[in-house]
C-alpha atoms as a PDB file:
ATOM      1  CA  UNK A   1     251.637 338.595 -76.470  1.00  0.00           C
ATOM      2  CA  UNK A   2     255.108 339.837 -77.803  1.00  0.00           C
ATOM      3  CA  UNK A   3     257.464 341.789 -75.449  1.00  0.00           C
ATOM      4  CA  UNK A   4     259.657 344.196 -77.090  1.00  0.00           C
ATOM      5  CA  UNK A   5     261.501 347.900 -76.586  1.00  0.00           C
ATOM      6  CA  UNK A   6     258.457 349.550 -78.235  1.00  0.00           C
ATOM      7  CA  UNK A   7     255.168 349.091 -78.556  1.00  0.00           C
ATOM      8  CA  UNK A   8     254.244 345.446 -79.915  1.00  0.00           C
ATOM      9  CA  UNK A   9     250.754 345.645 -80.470  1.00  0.00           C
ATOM     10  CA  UNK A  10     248.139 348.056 -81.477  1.00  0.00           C
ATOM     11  CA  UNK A  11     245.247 346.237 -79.066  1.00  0.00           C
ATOM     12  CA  UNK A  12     243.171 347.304 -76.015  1.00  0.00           C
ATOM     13  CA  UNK A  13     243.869 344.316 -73.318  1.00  0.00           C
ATOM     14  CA  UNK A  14     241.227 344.695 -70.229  1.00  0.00           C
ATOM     15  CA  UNK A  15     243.035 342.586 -67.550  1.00  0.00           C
ATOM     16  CA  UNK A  16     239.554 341.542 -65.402  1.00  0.00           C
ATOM     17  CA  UNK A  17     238.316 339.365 -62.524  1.00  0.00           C
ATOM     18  CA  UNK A  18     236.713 336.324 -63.768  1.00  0.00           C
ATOM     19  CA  UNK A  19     236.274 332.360 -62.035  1.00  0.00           C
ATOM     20  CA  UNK A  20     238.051 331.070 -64.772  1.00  0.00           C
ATOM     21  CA  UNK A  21     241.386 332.031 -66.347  1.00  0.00           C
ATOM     22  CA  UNK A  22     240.640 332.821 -70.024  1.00  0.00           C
ATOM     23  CA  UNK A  23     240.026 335.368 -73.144  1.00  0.00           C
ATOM     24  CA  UNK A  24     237.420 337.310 -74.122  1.00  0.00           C
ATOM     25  CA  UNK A  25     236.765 338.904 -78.180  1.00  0.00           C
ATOM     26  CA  UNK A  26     235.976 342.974 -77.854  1.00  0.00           C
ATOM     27  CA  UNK A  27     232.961 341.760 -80.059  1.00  0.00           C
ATOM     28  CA  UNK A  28     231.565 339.545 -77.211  1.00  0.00           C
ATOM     29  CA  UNK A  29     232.721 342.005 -74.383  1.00  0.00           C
ATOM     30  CA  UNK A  30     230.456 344.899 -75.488  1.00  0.00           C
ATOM     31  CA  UNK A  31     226.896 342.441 -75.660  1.00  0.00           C
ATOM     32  CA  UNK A  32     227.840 341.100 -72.507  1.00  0.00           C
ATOM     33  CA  UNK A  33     225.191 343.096 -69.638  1.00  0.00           C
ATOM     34  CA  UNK A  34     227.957 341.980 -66.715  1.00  0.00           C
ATOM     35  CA  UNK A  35     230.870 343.771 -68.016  1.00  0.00           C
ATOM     36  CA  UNK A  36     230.986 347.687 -68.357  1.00  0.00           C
ATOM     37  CA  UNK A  37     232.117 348.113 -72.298  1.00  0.00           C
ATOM     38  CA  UNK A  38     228.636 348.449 -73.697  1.00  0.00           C
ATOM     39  CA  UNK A  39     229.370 352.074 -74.639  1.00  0.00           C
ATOM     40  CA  UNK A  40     232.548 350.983 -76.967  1.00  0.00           C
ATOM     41  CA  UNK A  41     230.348 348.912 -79.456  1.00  0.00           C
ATOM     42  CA  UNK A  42     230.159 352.683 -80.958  1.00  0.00           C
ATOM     43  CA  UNK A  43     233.934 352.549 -81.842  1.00  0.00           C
ATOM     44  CA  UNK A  44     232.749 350.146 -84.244  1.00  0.00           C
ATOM     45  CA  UNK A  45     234.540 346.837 -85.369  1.00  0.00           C
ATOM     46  CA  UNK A  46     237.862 348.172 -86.306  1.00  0.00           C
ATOM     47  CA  UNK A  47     238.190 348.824 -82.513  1.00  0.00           C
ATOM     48  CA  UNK A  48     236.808 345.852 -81.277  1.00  0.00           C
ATOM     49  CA  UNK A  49     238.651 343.415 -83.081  1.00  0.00           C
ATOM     50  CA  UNK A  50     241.680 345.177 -81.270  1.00  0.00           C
ATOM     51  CA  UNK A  51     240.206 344.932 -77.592  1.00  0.00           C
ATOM     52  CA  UNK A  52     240.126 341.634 -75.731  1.00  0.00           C
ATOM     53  CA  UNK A  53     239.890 340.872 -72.120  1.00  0.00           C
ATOM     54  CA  UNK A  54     242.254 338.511 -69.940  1.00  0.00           C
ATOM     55  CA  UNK A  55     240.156 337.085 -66.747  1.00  0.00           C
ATOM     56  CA  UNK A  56     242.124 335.761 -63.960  1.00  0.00           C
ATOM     57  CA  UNK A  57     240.695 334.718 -60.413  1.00  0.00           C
ATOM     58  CA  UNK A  58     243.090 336.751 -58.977  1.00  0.00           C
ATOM     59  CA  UNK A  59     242.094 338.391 -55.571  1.00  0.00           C
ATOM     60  CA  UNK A  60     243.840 341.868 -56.448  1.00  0.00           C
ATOM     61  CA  UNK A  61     241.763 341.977 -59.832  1.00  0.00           C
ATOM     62  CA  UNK A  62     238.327 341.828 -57.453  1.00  0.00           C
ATOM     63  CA  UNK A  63     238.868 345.286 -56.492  1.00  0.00           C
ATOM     64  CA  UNK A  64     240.491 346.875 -59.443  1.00  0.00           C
ATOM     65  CA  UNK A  65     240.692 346.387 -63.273  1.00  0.00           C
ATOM     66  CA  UNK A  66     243.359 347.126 -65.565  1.00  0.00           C
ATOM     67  CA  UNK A  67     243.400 348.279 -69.297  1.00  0.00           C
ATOM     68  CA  UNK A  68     246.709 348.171 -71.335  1.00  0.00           C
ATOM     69  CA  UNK A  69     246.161 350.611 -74.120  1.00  0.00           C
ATOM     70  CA  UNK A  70     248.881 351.199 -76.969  1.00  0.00           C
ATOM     71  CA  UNK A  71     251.723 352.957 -76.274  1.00  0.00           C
ATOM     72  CA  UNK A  72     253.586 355.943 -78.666  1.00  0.00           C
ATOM     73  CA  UNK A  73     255.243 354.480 -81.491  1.00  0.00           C
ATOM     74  CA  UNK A  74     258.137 356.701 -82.975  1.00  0.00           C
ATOM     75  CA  UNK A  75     259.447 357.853 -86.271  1.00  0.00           C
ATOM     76  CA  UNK A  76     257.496 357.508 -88.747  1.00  0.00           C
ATOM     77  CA  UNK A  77     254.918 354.514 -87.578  1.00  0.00           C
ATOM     78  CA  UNK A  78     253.988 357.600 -85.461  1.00  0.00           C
ATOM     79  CA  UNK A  79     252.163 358.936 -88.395  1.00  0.00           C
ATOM     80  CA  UNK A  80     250.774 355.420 -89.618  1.00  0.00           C
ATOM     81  CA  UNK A  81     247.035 355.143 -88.511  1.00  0.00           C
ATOM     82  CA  UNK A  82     246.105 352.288 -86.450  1.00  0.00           C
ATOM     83  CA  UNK A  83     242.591 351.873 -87.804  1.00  0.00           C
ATOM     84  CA  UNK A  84     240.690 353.123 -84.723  1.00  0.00           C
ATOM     85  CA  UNK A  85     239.199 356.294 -83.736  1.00  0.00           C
ATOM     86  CA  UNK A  86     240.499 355.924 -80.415  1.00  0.00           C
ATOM     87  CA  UNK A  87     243.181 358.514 -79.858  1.00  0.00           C
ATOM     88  CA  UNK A  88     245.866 358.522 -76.990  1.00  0.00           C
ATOM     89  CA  UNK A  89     243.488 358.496 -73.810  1.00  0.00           C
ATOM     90  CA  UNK A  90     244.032 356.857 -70.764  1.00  0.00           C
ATOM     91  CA  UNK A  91     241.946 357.157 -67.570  1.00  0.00           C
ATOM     92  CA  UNK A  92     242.562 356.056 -64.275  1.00  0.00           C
ATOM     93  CA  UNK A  93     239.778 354.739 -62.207  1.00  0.00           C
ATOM     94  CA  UNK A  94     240.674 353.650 -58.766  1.00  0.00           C
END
C-alpha cells in the first residue's frame, strides 16, 4: 500500500484476526460463512474488487476489527466517481 498526503487508494481494507498473516479478495470475503461481509456481495463487483482483508494473529485484533475506508479527495478528483455505490460512511463498532 502507498503512503501519501492524500488519499492513495480508493479500496475498503478490513484489518482482521486470522492464524495466519495474509490477504483476502472482497470476492472471497463475502462467500465466506465465518466472516461478517455477506451483506456487501449486494454492492456488487465494482465494490468488491476494491475491498480486501489483511489477517494478522495479533492479540488486539481478537477483540476488535478495523476497516480503512477512503478518505476525501480534494479539488476536482472530489467530483470524479470512484465506481462504487458506497458513499462516505463510516461506523464505529466497539
Amino acid at each position: 500500500m502507498r503512503i501519501g498526503p492524500e488519499p492513495t487508494t480508493d479500496g475498503f481494507i478490513a484489518v482482521m484476526y486470522g492464524d495466519k498473516e495474509g490477504v483476502v479478495p472482497g470476492n472471497a470475503l463475502v462467500v465466506d460463512p465465518n466472516k461478517p461481509f455477506r451483506k456487501l456481495n449486494a454492492f456488487g463487483n465494482s465494490f468488491l474488487n476494491r475491498f480486501i482483508c489483511s489477517q494478522m494473529p495479533n492479540q488486539v485484533l481478537q477483540s476488535i476489527s478495523i476497516i480503512d475506508t477512503p478518505g476525501i479527495l480534494s479539488g476536482e478528483k472530489q467530483r470524479i466517481s470512484r465506481g462504487t455505490k458506497v458513499r462516505g460512511h463510516c461506523i464505529l463498532k466497539i
